[in-house]
Protein backbone atom coordinates (compact mmCIF):
# COMPACT_ATOMS: atom_id res chain seq x y z
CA UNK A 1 0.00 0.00 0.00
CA UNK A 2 2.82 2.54 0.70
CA UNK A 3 4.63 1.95 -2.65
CA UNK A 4 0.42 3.18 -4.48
CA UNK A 5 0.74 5.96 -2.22
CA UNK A 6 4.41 6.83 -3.61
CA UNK A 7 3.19 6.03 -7.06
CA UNK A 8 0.14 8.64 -6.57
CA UNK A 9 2.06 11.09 -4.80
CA UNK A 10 4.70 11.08 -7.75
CA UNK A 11 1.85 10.75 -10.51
CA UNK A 12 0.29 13.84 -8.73
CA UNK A 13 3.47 16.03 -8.87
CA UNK A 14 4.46 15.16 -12.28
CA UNK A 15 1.59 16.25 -13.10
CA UNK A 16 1.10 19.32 -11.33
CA UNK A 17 4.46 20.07 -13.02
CA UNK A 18 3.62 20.13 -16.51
CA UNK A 19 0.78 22.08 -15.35
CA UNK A 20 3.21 24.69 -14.47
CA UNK A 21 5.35 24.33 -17.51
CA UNK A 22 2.36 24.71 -19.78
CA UNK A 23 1.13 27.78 -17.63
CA UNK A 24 4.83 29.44 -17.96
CA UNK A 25 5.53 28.83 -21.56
CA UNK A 26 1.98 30.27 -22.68
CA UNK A 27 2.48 33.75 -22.20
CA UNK A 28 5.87 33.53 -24.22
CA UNK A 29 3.63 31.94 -27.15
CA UNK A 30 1.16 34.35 -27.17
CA UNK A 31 4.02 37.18 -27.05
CA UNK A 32 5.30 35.62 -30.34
CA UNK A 33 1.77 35.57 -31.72
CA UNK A 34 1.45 38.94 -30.94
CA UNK A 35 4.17 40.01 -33.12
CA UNK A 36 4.24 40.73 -37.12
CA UNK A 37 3.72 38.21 -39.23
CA UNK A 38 5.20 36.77 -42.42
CA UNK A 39 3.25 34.31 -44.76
CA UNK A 40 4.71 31.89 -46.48
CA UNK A 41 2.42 31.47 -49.92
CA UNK A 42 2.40 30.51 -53.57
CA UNK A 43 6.83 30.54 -53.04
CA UNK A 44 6.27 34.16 -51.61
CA UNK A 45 7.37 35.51 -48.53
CA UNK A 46 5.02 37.90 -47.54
CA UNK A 47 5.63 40.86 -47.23
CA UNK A 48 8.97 40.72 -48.66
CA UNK A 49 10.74 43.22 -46.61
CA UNK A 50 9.57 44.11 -42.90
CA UNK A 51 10.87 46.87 -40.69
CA UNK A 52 10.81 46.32 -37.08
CA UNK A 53 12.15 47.69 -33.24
CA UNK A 54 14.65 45.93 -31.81
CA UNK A 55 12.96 43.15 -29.15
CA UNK A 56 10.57 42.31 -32.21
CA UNK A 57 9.40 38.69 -32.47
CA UNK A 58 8.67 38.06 -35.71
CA UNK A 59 6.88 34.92 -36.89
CA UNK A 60 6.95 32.89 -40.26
CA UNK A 61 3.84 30.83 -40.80
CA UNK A 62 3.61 28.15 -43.93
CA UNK A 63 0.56 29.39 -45.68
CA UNK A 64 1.59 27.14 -48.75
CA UNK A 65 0.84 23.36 -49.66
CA UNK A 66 4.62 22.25 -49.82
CA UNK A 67 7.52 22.42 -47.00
CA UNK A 68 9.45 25.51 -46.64
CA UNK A 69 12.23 26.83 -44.61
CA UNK A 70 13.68 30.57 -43.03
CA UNK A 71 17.52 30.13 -43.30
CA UNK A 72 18.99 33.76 -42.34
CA UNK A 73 22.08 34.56 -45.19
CA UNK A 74 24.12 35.51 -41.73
CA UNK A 75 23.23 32.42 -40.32
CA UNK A 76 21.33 33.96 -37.14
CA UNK A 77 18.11 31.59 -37.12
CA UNK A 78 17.02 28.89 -39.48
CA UNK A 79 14.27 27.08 -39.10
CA UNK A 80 13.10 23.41 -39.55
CA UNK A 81 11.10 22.51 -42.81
CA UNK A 82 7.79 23.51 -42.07
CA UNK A 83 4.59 21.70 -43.54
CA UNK A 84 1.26 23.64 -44.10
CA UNK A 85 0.30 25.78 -41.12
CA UNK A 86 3.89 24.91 -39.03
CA UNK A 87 5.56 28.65 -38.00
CA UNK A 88 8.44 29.88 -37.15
CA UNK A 89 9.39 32.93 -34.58
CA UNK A 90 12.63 34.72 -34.30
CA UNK A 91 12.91 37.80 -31.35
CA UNK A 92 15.67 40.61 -32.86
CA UNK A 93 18.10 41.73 -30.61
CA UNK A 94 20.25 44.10 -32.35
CA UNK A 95 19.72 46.51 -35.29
CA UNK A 96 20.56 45.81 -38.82
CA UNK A 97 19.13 44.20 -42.03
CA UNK A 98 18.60 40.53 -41.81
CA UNK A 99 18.20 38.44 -45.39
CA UNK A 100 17.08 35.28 -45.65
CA UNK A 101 15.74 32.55 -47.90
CA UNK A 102 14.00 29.37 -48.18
CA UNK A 103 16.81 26.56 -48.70
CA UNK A 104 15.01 24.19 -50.40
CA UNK A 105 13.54 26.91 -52.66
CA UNK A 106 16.98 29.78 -52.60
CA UNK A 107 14.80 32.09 -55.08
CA UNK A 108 12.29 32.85 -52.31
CA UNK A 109 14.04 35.72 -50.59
CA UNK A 110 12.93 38.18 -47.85
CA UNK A 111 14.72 41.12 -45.68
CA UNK A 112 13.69 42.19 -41.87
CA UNK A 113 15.19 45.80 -40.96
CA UNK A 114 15.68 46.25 -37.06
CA UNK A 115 15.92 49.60 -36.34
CA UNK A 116 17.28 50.89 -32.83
CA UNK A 117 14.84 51.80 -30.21
């Protein structure tokens, strides 16, 4: 009987754990939601060039019926292929302009200008 108790005891805090991780990461998700967006449609990136602060999460979303990826040209963030609907977020920390492609289509390009605060 003690070892069930254990067992519950340990079920119940495992549990109330992910509880906790779910209820942290949430407001970081909606943060990136929050942000501008990119689509990914018909091998566009839309809109092609963005200007943003610096601290700006930006998020790509696959708006297109074949896999696509965001590869930065400085190699800052890449992304993994992402299917119909998948995204993508990347938070800018510093100013500059910030090109990037799809590798496994290189003629879809796309720019995002951070500007200083």
């Amino acid at each position: 009987m003690f070892n069930t108790l254990k067992a519950g005891a340990l079920a119940l805090a495992l549990s109330l754990g992910a509880a906790t991780c779910v209820a942290i990461g949430s407001p970081a998700v909606s943060a990136a939601a929050a942000g501008p967006t990119v689509r990914i449609d018909n091998f566009v990136f839309g809109p092609e060039a963005l200007t943003v602060p610096v601290g700006t999460t930006v998020t790509w979303v696959n708006q297109d019926d074949i896999p696509h990826t965001v590869v930065a040209e400085d190699k800052s963030f890449k992304s993994k292929v992402l299917d119909t609907d998948e995204r993508f977020s990347f938070t800018f920390t510093k100013p500059g302009e910030f090109g990037y492609f799809c590798s496994l289509h290189p003629h879809m390009v796309g720019k995002v200008i951070v500007k200083a605060a």
